[in-house]
PDB file of N, CA and C in Angstrom:
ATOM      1  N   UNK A   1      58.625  38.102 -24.704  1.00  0.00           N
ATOM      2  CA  UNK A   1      57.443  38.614 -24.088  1.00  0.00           C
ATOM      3  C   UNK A   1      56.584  37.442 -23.624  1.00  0.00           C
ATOM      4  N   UNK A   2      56.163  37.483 -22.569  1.00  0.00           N
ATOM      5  CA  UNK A   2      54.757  36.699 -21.824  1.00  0.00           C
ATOM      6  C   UNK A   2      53.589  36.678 -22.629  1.00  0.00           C
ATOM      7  N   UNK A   3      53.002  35.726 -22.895  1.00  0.00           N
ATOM      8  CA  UNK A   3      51.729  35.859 -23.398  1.00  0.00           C
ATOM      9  C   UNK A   3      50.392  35.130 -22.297  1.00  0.00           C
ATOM     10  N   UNK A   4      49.473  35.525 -22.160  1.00  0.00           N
ATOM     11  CA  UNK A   4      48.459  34.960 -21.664  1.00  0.00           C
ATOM     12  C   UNK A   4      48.183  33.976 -21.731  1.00  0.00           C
ATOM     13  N   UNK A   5      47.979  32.561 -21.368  1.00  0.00           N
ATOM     14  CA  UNK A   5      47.433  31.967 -21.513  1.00  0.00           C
ATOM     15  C   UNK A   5      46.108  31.464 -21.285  1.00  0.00           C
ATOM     16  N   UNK A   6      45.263  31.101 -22.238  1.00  0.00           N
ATOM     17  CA  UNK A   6      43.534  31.039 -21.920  1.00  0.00           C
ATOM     18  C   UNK A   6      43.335  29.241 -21.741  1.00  0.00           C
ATOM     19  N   UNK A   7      42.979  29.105 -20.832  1.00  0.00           N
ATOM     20  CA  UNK A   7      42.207  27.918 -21.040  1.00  0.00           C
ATOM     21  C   UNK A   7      40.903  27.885 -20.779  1.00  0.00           C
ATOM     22  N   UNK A   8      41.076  26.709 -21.462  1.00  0.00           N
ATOM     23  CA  UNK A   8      39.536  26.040 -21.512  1.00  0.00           C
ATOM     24  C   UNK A   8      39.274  24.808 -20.854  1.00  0.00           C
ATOM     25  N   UNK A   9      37.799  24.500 -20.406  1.00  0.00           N
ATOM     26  CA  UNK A   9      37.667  23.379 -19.159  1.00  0.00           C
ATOM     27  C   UNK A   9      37.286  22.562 -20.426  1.00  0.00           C
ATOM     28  N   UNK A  10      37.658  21.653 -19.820  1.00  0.00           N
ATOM     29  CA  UNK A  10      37.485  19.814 -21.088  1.00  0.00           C
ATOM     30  C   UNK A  10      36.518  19.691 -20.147  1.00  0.00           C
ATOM     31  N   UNK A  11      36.106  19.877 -19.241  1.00  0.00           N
ATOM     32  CA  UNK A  11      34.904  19.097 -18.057  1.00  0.00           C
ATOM     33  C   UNK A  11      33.469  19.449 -18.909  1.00  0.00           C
ATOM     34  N   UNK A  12      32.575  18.487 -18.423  1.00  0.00           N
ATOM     35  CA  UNK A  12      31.233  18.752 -19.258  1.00  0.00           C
ATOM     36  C   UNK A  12      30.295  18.122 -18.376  1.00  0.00           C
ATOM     37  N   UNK A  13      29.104  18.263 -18.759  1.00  0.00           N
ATOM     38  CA  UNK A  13      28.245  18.094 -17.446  1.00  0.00           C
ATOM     39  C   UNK A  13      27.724  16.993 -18.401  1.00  0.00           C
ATOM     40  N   UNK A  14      26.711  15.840 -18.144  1.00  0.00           N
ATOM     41  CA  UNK A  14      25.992  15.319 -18.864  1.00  0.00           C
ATOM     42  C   UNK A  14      24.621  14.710 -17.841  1.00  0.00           C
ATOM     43  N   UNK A  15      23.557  14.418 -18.446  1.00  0.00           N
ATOM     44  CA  UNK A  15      22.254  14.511 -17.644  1.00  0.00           C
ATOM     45  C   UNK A  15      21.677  13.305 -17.820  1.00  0.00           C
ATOM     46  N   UNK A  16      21.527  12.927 -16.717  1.00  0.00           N
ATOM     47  CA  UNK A  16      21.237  11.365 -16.303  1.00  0.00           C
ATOM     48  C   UNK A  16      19.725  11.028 -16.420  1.00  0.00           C
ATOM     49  N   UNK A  17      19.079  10.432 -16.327  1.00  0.00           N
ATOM     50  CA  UNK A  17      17.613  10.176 -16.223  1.00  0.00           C
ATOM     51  C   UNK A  17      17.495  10.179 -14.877  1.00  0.00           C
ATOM     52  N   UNK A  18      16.692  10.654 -14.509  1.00  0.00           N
ATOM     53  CA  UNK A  18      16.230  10.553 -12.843  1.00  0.00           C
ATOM     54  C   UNK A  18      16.297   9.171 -11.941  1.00  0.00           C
ATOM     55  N   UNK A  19      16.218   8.350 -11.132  1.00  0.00           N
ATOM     56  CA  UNK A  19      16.897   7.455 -10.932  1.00  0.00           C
ATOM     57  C   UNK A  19      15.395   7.222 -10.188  1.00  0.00           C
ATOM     58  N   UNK A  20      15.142   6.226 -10.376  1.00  0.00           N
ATOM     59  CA  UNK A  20      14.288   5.254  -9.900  1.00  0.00           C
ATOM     60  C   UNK A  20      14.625   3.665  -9.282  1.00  0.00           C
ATOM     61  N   UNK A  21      13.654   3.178  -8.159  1.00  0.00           N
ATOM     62  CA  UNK A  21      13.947   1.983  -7.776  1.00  0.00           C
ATOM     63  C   UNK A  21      14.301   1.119  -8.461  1.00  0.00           C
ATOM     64  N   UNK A  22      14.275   1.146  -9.796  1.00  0.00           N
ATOM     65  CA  UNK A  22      14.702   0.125 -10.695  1.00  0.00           C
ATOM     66  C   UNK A  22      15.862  -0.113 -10.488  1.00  0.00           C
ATOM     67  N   UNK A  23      16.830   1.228 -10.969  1.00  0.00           N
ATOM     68  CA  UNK A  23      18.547   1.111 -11.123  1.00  0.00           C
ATOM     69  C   UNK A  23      18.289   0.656  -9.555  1.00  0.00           C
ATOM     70  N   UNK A  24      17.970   0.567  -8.908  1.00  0.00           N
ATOM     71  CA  UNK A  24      18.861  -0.124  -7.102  1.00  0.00           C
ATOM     72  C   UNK A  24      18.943  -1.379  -7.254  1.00  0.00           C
ATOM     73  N   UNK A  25      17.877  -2.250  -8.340  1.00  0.00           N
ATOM     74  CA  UNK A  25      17.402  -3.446  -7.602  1.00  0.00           C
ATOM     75  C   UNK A  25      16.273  -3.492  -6.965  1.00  0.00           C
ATOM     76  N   UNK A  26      15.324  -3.170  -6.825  1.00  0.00           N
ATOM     77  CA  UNK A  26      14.183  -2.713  -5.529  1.00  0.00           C
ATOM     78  C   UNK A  26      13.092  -2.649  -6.159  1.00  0.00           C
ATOM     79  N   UNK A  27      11.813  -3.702  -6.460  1.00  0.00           N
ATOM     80  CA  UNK A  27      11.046  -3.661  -7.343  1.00  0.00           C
ATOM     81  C   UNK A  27       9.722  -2.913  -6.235  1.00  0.00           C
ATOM     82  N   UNK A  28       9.022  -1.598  -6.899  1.00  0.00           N
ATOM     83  CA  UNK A  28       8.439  -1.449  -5.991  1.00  0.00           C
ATOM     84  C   UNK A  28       7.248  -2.087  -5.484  1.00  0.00           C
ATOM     85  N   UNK A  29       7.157  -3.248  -5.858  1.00  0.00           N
ATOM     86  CA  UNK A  29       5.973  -4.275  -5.146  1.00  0.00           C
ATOM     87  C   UNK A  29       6.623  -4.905  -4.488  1.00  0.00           C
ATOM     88  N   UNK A  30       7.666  -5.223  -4.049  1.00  0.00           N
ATOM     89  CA  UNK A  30       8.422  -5.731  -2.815  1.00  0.00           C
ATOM     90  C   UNK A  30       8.322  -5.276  -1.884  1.00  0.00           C
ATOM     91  N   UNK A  31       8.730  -3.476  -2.279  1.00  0.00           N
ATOM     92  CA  UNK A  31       8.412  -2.617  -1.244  1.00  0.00           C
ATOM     93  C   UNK A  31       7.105  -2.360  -0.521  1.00  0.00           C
ATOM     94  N   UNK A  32       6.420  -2.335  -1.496  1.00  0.00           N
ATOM     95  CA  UNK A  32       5.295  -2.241  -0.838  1.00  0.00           C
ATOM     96  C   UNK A  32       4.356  -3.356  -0.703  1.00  0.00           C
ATOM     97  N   UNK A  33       5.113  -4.525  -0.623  1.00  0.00           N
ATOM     98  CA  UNK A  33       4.225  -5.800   0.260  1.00  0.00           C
ATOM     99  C   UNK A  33       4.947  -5.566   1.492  1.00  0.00           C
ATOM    100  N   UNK A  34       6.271  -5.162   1.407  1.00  0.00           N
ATOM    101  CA  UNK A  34       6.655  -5.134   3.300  1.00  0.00           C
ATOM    102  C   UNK A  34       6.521  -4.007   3.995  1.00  0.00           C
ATOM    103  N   UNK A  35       5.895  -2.996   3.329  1.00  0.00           N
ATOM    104  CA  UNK A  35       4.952  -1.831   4.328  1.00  0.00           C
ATOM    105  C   UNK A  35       3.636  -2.518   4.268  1.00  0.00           C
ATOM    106  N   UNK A  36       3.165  -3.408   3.460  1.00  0.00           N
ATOM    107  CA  UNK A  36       1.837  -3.626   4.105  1.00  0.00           C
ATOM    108  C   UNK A  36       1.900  -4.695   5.133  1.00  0.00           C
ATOM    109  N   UNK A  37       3.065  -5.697   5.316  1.00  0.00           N
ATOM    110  CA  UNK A  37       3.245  -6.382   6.665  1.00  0.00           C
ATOM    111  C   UNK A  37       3.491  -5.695   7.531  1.00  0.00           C
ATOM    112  N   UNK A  38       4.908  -4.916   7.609  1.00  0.00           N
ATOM    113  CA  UNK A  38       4.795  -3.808   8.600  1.00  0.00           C
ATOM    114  C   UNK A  38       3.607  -2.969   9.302  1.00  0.00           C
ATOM    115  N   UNK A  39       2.407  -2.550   8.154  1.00  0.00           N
ATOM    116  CA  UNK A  39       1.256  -1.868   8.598  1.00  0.00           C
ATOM    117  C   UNK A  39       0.424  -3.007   9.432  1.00  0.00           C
ATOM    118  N   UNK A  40       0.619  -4.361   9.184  1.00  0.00           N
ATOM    119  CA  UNK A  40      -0.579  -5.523   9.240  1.00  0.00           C
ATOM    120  C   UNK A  40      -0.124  -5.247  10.720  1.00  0.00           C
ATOM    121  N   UNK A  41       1.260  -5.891  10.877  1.00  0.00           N
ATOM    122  CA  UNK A  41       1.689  -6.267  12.184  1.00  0.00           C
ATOM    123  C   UNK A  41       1.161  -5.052  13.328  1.00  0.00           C
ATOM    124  N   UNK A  42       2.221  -3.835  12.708  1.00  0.00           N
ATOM    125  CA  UNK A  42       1.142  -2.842  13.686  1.00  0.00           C
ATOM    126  C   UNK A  42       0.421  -2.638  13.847  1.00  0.00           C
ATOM    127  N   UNK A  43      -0.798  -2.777  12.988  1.00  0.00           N
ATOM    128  CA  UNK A  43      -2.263  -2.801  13.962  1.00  0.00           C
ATOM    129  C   UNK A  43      -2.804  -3.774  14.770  1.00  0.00           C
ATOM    130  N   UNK A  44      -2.269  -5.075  14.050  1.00  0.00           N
ATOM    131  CA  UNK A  44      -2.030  -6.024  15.124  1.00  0.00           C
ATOM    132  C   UNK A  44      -1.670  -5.669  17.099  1.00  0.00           C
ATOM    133  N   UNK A  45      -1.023  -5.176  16.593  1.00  0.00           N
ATOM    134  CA  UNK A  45       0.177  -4.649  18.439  1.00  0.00           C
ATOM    135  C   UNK A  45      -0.392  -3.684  18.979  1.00  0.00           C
ATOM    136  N   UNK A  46      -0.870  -2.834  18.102  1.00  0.00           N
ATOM    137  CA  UNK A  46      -2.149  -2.105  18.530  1.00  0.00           C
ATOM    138  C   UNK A  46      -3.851  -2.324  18.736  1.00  0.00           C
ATOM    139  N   UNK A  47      -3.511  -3.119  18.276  1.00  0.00           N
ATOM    140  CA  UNK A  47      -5.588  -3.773  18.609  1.00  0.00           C
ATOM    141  C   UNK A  47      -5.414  -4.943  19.836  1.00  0.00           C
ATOM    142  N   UNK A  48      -4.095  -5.551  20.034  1.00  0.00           N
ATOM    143  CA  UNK A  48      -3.469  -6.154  21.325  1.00  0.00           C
ATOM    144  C   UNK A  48      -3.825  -7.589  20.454  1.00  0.00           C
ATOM    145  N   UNK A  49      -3.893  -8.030  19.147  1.00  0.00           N
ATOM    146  CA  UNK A  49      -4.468  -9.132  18.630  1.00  0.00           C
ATOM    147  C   UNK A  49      -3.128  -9.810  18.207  1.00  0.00           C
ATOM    148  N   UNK A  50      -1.900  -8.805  18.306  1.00  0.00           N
ATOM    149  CA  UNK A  50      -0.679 -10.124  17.718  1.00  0.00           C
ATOM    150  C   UNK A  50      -0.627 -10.968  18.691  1.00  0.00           C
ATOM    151  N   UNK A  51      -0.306 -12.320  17.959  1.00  0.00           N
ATOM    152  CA  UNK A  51       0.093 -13.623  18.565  1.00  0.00           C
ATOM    153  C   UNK A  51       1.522 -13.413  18.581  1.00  0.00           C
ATOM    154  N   UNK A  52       2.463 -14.763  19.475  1.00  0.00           N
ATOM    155  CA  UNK A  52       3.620 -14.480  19.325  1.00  0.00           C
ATOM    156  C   UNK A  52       3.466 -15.793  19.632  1.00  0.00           C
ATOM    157  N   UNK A  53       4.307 -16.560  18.447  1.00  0.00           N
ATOM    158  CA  UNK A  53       4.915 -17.554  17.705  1.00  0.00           C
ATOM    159  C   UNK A  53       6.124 -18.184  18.906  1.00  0.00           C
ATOM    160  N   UNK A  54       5.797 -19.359  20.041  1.00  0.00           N
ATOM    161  CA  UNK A  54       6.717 -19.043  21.049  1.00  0.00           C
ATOM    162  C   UNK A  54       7.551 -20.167  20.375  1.00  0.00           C
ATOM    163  N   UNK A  55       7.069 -21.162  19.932  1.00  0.00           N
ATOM    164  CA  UNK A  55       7.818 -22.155  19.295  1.00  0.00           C
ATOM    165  C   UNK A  55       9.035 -21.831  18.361  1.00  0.00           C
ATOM    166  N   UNK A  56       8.441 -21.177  16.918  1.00  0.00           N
ATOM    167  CA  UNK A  56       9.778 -20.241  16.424  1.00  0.00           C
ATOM    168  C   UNK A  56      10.497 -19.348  17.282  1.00  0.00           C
ATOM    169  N   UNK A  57       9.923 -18.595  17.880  1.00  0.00           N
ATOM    170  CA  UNK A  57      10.645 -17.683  18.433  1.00  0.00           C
ATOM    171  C   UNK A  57      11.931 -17.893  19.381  1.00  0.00           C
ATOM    172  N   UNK A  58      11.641 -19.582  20.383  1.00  0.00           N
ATOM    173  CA  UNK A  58      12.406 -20.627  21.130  1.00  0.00           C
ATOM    174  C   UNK A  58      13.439 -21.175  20.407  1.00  0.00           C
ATOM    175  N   UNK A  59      13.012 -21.523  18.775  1.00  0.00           N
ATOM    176  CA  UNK A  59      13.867 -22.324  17.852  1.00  0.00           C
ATOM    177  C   UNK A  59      15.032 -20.731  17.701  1.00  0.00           C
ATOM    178  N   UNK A  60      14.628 -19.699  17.133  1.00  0.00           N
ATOM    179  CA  UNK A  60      15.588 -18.935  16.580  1.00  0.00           C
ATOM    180  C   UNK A  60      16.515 -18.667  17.684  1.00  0.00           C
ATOM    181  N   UNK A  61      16.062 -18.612  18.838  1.00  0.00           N
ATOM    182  CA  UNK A  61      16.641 -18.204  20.073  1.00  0.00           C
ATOM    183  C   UNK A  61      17.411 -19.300  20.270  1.00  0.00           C
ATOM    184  N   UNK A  62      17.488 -20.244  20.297  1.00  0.00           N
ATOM    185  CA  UNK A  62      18.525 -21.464  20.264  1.00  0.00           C
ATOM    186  C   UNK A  62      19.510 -21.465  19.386  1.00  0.00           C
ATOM    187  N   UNK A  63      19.008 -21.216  17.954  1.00  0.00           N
ATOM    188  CA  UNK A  63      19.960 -21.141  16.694  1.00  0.00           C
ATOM    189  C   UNK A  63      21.297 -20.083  17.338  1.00  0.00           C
ATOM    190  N   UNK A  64      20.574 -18.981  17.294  1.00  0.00           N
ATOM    191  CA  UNK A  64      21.630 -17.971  18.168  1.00  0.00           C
ATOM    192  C   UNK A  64      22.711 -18.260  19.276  1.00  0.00           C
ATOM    193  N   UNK A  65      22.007 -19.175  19.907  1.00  0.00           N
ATOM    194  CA  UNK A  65      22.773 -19.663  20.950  1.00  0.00           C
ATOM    195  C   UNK A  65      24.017 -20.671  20.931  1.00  0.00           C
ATOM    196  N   UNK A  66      23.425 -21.390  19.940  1.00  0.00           N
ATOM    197  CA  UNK A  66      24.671 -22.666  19.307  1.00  0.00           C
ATOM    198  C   UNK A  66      25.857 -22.132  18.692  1.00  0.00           C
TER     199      UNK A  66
END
């Protein structure tokens, strides 16, 4: 005779701590010193007050080029 067989799942769930910038690597004062350059610069570009750096900007543009 056949009998049924029952199984059972070995699988199990287990519950993580919520994941924060920490586990990435990513301290969030990093982050948020480069949204506040990001914010600086844009109001900069918007108040028409950014400068532009022609000297670096000539040097990197060369680097590229070599």
């Amino acid at each position: 005779m056949i009998s049924t067989i029952q199984a059972q799942s070995s699988a199990y769930v287990t519950q993580s701590a919520p994941r924060d910038e920490s586990s990435k690597g990513v301290q969030k004062t990093e982050k948020s010193e480069a949204l506040d350059k990001v914010a600086a610069l844009k109001e900069q570009i918007q108040n028409g007050t950014y400068q532009v750096d022609i000297v670096k900007t000539a040097n990197a543009i060369a680097e590229e080029l070599i």
